[in-house]
N, C-alpha and C. Protein backbone atom coordinates (compact mmCIF):
# COMPACT_ATOMS: atom_id res chain seq x y z
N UNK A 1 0.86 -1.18 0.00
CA UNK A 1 0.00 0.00 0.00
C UNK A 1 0.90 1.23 0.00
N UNK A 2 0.87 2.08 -0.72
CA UNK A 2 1.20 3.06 -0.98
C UNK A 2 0.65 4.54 -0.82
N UNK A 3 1.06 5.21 0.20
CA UNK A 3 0.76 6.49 0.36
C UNK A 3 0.46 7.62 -0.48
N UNK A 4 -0.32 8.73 -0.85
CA UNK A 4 0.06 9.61 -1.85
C UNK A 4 0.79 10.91 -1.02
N UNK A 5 0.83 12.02 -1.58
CA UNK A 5 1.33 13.69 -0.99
C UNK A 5 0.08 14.05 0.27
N UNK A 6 0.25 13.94 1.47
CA UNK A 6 -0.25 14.46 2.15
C UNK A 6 -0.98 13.27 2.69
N UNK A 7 -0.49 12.30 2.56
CA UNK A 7 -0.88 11.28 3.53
C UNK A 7 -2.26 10.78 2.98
N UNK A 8 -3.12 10.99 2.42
CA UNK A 8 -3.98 10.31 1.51
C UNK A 8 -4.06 9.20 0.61
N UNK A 9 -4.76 8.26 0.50
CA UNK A 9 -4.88 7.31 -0.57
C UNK A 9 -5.85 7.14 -0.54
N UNK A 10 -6.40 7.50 -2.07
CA UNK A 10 -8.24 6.59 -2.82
C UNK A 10 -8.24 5.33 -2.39
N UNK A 11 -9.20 4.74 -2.43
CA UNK A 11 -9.82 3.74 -2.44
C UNK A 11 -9.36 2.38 -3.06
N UNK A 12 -9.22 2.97 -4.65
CA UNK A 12 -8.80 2.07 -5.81
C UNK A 12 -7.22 2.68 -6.11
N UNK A 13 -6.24 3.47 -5.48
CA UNK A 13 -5.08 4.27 -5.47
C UNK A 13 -5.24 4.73 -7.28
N UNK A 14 -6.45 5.38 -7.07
CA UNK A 14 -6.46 6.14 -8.69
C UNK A 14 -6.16 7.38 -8.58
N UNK A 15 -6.47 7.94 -7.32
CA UNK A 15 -5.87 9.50 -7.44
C UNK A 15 -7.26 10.73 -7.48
N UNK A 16 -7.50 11.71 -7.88
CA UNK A 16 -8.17 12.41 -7.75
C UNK A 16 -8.95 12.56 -8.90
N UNK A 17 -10.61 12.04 -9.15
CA UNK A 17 -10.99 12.17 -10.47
C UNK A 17 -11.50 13.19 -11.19
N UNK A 18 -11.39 14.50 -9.82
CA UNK A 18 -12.66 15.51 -10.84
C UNK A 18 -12.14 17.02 -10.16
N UNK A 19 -12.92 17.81 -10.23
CA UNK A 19 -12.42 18.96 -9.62
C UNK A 19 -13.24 18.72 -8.33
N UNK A 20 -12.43 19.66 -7.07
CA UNK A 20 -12.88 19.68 -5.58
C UNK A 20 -14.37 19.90 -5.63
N UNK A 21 -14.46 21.32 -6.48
CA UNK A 21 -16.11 21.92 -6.51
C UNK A 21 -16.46 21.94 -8.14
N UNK A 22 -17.73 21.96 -8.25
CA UNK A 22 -18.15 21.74 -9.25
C UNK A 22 -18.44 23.30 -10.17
N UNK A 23 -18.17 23.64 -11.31
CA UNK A 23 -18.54 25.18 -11.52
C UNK A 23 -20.00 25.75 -11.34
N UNK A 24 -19.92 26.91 -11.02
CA UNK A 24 -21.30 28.03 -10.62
C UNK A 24 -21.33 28.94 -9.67
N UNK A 25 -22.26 29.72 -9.65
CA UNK A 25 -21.96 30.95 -9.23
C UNK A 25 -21.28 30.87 -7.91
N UNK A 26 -21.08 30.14 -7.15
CA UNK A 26 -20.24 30.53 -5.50
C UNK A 26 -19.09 29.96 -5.41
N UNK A 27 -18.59 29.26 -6.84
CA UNK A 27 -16.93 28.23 -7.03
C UNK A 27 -16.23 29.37 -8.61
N UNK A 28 -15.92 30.06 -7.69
CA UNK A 28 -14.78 30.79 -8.81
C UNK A 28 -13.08 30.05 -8.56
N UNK A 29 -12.88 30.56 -9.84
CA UNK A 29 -11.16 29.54 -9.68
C UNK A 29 -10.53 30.17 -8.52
N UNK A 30 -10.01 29.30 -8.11
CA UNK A 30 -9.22 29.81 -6.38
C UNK A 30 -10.02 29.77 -5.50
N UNK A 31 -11.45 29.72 -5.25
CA UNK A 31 -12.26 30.22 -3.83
C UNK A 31 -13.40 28.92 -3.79
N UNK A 32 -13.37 28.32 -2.64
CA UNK A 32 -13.86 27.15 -2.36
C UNK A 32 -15.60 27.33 -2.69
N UNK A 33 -16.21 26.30 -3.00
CA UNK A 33 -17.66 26.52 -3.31
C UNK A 33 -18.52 26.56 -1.34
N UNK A 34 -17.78 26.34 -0.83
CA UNK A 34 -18.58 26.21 0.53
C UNK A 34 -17.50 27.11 1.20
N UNK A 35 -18.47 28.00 1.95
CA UNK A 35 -17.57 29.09 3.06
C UNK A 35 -17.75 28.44 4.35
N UNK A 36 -16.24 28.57 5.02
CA UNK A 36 -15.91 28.11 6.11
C UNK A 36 -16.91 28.91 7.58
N UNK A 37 -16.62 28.34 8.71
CA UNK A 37 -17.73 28.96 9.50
C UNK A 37 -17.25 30.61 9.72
N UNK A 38 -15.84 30.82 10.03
CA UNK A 38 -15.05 32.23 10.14
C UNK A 38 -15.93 33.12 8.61
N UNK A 39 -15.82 32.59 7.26
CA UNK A 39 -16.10 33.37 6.26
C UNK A 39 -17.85 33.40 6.04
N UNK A 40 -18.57 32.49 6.66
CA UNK A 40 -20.05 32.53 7.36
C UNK A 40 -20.20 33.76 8.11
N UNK A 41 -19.65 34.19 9.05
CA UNK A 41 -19.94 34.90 10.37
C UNK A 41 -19.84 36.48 9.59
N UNK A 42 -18.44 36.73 9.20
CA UNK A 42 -17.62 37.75 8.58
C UNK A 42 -18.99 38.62 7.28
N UNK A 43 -19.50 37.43 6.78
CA UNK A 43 -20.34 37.52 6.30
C UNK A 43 -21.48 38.24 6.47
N UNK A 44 -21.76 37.76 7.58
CA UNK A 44 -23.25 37.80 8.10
C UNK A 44 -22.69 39.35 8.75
N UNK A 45 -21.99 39.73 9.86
CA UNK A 45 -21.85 41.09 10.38
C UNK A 45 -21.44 42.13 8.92
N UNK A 46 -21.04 41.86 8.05
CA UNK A 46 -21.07 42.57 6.35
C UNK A 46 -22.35 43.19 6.23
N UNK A 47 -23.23 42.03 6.22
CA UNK A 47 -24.30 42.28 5.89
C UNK A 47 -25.44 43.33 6.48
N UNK A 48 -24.74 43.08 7.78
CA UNK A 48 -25.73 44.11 8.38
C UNK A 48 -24.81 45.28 8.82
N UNK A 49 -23.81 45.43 8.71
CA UNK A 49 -23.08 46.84 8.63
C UNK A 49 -23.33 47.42 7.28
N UNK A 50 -23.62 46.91 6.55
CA UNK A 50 -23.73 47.02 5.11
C UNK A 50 -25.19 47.77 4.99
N UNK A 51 -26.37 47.34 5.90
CA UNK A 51 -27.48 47.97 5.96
C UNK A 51 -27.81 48.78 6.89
N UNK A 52 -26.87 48.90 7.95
CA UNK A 52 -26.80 49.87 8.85
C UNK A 52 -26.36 51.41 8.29
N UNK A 53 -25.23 51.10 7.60
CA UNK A 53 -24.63 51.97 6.53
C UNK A 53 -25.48 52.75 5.30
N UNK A 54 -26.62 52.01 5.00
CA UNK A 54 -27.50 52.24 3.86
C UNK A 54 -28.37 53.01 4.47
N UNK A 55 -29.03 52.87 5.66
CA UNK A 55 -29.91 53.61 6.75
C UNK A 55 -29.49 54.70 7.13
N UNK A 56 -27.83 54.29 7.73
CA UNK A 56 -27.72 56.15 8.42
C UNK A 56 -26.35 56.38 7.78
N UNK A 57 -26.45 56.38 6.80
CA UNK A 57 -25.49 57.06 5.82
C UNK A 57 -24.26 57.81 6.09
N UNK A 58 -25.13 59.42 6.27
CA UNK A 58 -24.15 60.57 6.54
C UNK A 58 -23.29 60.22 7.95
N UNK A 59 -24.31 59.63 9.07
CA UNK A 59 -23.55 59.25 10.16
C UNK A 59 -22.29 58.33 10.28
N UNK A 60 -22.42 57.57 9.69
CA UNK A 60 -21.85 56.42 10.04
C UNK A 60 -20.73 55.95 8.45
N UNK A 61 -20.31 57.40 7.62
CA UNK A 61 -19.63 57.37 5.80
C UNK A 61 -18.37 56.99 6.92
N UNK A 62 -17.39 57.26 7.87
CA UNK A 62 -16.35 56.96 7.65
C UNK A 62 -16.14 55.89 8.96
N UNK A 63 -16.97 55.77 9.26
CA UNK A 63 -17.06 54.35 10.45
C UNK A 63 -16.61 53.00 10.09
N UNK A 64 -15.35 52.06 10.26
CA UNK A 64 -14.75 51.03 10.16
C UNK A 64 -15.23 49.59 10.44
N UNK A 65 -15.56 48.74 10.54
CA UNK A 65 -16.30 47.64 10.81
C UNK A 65 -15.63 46.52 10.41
N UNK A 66 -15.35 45.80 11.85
CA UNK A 66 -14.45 44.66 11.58
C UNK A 66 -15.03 43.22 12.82
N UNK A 67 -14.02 42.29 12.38
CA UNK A 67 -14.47 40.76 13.43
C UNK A 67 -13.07 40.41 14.10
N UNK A 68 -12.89 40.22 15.32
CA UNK A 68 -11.72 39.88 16.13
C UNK A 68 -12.62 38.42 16.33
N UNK A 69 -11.24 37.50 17.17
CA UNK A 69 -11.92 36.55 17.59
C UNK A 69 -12.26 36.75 18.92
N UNK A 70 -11.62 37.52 19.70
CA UNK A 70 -12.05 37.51 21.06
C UNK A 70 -11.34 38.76 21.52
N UNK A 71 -12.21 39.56 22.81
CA UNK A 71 -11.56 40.90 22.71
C UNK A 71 -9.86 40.67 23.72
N UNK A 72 -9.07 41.79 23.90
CA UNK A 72 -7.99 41.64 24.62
C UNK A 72 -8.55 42.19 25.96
N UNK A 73 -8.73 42.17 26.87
CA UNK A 73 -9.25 42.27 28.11
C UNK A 73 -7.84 42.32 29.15
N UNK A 74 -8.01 43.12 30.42
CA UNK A 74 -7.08 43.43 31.09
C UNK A 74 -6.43 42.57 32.10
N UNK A 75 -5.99 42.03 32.74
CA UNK A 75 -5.97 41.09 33.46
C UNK A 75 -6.41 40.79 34.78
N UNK A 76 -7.06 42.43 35.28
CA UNK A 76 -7.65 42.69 36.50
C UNK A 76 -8.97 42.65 36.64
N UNK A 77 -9.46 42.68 35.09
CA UNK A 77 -10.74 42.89 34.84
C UNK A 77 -12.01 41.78 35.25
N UNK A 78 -13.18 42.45 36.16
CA UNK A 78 -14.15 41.22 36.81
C UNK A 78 -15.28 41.48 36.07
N UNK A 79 -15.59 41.66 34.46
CA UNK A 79 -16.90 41.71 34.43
C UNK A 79 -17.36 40.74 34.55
N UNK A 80 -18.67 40.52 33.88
CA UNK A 80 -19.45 39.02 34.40
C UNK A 80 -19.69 38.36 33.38
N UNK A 81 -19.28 38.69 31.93
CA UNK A 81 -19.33 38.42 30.52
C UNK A 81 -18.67 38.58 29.88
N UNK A 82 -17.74 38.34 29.02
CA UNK A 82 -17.20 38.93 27.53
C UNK A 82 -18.07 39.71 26.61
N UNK A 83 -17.70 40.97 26.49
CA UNK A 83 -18.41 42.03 25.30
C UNK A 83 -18.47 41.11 24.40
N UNK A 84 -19.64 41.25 23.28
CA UNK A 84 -20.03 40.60 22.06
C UNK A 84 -19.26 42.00 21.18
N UNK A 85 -18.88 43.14 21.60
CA UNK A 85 -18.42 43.84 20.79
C UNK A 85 -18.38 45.26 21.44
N UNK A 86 -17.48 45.96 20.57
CA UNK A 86 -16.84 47.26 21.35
C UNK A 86 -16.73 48.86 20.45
N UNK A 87 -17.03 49.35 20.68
CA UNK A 87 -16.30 50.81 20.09
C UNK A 87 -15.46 51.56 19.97
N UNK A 88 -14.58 51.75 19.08
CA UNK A 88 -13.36 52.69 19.24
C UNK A 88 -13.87 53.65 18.47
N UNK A 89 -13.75 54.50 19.41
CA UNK A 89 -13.65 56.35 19.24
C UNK A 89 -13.10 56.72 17.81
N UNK A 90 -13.36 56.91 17.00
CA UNK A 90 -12.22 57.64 16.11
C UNK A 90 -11.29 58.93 16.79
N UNK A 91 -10.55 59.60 16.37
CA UNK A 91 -10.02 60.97 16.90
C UNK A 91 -8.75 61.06 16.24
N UNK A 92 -8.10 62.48 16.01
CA UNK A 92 -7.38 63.05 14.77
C UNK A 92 -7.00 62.30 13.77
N UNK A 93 -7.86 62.35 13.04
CA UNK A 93 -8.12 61.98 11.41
C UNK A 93 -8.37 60.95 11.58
N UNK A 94 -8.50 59.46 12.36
CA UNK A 94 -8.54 58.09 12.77
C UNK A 94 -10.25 57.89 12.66
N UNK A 95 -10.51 57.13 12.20
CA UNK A 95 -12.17 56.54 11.88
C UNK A 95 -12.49 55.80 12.88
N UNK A 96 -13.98 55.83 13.49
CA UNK A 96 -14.34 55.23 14.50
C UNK A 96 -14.63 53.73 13.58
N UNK A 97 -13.98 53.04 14.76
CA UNK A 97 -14.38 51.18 14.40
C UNK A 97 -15.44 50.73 15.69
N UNK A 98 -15.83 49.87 15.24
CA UNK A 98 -17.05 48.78 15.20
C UNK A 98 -16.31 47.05 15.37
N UNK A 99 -16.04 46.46 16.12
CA UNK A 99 -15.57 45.42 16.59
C UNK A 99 -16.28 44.52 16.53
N UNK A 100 -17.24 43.64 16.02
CA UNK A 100 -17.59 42.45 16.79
C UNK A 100 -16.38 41.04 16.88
N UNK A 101 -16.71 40.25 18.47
CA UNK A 101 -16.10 39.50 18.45
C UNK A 101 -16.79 38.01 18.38
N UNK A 102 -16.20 37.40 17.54
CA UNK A 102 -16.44 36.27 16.90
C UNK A 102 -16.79 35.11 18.37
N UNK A 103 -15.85 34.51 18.89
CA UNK A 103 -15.75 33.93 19.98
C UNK A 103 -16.93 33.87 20.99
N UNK A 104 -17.30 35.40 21.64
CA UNK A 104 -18.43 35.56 22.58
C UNK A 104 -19.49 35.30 21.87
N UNK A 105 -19.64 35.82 20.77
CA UNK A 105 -21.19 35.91 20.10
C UNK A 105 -21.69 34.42 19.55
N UNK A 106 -20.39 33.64 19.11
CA UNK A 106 -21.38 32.23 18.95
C UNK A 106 -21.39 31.43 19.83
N UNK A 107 -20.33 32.01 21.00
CA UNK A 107 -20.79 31.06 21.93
C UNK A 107 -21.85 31.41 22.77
N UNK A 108 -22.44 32.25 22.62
CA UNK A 108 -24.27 33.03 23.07
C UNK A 108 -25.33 32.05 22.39
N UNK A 109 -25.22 32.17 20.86
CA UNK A 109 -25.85 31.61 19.96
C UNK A 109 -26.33 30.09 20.26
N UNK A 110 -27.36 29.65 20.21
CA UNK A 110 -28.01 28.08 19.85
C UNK A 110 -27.72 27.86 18.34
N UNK A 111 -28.38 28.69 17.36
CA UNK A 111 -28.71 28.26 16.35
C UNK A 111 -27.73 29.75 14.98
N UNK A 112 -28.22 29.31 14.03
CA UNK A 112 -27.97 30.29 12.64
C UNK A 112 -29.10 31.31 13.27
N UNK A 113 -30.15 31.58 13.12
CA UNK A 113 -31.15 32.41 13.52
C UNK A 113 -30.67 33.25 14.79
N UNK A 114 -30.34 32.48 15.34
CA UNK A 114 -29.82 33.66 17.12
C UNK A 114 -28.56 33.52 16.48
N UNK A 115 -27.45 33.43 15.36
CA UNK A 115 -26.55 33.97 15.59
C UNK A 115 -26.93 35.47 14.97
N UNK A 116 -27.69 35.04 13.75
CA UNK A 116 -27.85 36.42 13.37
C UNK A 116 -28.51 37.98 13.98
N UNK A 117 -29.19 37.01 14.78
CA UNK A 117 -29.76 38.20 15.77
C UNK A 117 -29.03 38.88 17.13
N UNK A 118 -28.27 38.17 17.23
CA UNK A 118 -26.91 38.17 18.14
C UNK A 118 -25.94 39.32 17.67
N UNK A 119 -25.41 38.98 16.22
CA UNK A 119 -24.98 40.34 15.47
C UNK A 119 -25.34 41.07 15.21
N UNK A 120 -26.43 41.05 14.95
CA UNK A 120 -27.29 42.41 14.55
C UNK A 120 -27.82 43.06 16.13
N UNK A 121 -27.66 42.53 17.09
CA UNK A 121 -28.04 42.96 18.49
C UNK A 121 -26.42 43.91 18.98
N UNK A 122 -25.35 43.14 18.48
CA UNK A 122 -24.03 43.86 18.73
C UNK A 122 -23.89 45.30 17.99
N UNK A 123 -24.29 45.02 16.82
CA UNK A 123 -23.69 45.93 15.74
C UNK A 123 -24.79 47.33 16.24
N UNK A 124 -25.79 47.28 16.07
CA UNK A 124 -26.76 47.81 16.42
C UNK A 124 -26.20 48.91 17.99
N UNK A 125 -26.27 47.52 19.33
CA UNK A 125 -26.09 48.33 20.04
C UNK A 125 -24.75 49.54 20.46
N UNK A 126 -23.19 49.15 19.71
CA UNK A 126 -22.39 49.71 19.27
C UNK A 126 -22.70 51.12 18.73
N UNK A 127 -23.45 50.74 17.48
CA UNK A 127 -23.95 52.23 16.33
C UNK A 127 -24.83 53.15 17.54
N UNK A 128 -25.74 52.72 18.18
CA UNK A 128 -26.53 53.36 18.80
C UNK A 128 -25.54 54.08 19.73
N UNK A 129 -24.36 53.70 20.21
CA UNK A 129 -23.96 54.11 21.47
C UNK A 129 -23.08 55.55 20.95
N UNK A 130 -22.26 55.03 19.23
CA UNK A 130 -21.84 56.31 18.61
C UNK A 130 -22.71 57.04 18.56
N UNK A 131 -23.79 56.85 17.70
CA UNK A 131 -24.61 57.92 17.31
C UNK A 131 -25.30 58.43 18.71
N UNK A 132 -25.12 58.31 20.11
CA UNK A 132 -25.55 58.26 21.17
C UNK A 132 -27.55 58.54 20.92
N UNK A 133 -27.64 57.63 20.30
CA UNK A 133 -29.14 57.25 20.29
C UNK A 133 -29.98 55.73 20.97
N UNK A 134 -31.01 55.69 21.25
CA UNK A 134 -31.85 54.62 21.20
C UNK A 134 -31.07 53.48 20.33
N UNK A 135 -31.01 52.46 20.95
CA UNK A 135 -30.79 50.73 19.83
C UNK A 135 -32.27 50.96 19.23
N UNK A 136 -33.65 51.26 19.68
CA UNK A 136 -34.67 51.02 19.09
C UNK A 136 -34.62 52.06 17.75
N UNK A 137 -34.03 53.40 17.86
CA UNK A 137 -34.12 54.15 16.99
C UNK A 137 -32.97 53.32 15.99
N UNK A 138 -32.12 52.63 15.91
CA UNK A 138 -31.48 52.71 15.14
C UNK A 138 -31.87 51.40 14.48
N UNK A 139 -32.61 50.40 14.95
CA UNK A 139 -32.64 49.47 14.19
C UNK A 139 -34.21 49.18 15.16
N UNK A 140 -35.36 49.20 14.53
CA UNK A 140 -36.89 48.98 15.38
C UNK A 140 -37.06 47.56 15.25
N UNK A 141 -36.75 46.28 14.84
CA UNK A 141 -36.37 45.21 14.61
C UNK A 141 -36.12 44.48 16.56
């Protein structure tokens, strides 16, 4: 029995018969037809910064929006939770960012449905806290 590159062997040691993914719209050359759970998530907070952005426009044109996996926290620090996500200030010439962290928020989550509502509960309450408004005003959802 004979091994192939990377420690694999078929069945019948024929080797690989076809391409990984099959062609259409979500398998372009180089990019896998199925997104990993990290490019799922990344996704999903896109999406709704993406419509948060479409809503309050003028507010929020040079506001940054990104995914950590978990925040850096102090070593003295006793809250009673990990932030699902954080705000940085912009200030001289520096753009205010939008953090969510990956880590806390699915481990909140049961399902796809509460994750999404989970992010959109972060992102939301973040924007609200810049724009120092209501979470209800900024997203009535």
């Amino acid at each position: 029995m004979q091994l192939r590159s990377g420690g694999m062997r078929d069945r019948r040691d024929r080797g690989r018969r076809g391409p990984l993914a099959l062609p259409g719209p979500l398998s372009r050359k180089g990019i896998p037809a199925q997104l990993s759970r990290r490019e799922q998530f990344d996704a999903l907070v896109l999406d709704v910064a993406d419509e948060l952005t479409r809503r309050w426009g003028p507010e929020l044109h040079d506001v940054e929006f990104g995914v950590e996996e978990v925040p850096m926290l102090p070593a003295d620090w006793r809250g009673s939770s990990v932030p699902p996500a954080t705000l940085v200030r912009g200030r001289d010439g520096t753009p205010a960012r939008i953090v969510v962290f990956r880590l806390p928020v699915h481990r909140r989550a049961t399902g796809q449905a509460d994750l999404e509502r989970a992010i959109r509960a972060a992102l939301v309450g973040q924007v609200a806290e810049l724009l120092g408004r209501d979470p209800e005003d900024i997203d009535p959802r």
